[in-house]
Protein backbone atom coordinates (compact mmCIF):
# COMPACT_ATOMS: atom_id res chain seq x y z
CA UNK A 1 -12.43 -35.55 57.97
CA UNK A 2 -8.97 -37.05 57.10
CA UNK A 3 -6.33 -36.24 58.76
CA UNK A 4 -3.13 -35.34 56.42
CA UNK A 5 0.32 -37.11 57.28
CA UNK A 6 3.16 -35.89 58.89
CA UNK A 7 4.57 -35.96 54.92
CA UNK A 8 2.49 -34.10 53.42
CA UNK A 9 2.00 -31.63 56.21
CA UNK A 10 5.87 -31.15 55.63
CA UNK A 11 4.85 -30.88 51.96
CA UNK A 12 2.47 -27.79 52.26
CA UNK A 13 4.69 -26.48 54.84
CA UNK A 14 7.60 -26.47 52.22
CA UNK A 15 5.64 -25.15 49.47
CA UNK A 16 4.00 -22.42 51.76
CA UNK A 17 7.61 -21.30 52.19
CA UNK A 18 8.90 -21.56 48.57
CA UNK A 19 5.95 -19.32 47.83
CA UNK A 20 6.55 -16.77 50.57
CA UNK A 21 10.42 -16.57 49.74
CA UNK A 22 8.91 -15.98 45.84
CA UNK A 23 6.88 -13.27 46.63
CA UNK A 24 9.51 -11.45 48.84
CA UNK A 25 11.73 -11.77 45.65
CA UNK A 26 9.45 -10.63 43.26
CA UNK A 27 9.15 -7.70 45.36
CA UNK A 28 12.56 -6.88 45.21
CA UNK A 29 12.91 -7.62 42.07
CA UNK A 30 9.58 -5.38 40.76
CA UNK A 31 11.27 -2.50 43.36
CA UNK A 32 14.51 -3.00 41.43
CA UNK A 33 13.69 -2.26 38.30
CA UNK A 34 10.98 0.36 39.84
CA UNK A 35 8.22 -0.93 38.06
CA UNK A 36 5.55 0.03 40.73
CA UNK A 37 6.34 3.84 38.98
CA UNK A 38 4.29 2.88 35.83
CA UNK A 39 1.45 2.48 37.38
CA UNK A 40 1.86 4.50 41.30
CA UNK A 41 0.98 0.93 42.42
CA UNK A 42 3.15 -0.51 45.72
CA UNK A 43 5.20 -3.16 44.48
CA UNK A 44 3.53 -6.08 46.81
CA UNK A 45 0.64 -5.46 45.40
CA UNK A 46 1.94 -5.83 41.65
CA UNK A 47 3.64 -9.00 42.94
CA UNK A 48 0.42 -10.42 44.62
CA UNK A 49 -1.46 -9.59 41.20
CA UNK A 50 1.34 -11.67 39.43
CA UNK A 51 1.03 -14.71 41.79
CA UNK A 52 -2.58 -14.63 41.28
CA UNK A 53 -2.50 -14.72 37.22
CA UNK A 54 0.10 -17.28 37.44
CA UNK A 55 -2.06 -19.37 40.02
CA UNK A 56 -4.88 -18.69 38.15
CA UNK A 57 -3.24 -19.80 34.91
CA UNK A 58 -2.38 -23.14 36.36
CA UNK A 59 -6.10 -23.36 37.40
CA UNK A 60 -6.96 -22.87 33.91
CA UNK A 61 -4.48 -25.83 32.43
CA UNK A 62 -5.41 -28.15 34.76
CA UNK A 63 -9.13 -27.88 34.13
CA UNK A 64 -8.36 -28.06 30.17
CA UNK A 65 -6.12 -31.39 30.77
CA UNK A 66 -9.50 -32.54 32.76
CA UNK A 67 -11.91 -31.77 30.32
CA UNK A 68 -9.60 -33.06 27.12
CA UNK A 69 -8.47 -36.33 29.11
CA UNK A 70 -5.10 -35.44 28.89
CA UNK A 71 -1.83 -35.48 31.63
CA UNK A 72 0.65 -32.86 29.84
CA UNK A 73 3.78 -33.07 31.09
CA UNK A 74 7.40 -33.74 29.41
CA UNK A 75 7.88 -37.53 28.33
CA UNK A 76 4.31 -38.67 27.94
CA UNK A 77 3.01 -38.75 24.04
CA UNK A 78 1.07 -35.63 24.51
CA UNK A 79 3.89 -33.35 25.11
CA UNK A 80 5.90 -31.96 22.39
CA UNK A 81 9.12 -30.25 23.12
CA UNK A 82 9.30 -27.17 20.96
């Protein structure tokens, strides 16, 4: 097994806590607006559900770049700027 370096370790370590620090906003924000009422759902759990569509949504593009060949992303020929 390969171990990672001390850069990316302090890569994933830095993204772990972006994503934590998201999902306690989201929270708040979902609790703000009382959106958990809709549905009688605690707002965490409306918030984890989010994260996981969005997660799951980049899982989705990333596999469609792979299968067409493609990079998307702004400046290469394949992305158009609406």
């Amino acid at each position: 097994m390969i171990e990672p370096t001390k850069e990316e370790i302090e890569v994933l370590e830095k993204l772990i806590s972006v994503r934590k620090q998201f999902r306690k906003e989201l929270i708040k924000l979902i609790n703000k607006y009382s959106l958990e009422n809709d549905t009688n759902t605690p707002d965490y759990i409306i918030a984890d559900c989010m994260i996981s569509s969005y997660l799951t949504m980049n899982e989705i593009n990333f596999k469609r770049d792979e299968w067409y060949g493609v990079h998307l992303e702004p400046g290469n020929k394949y992305f158009k700027e609406k």
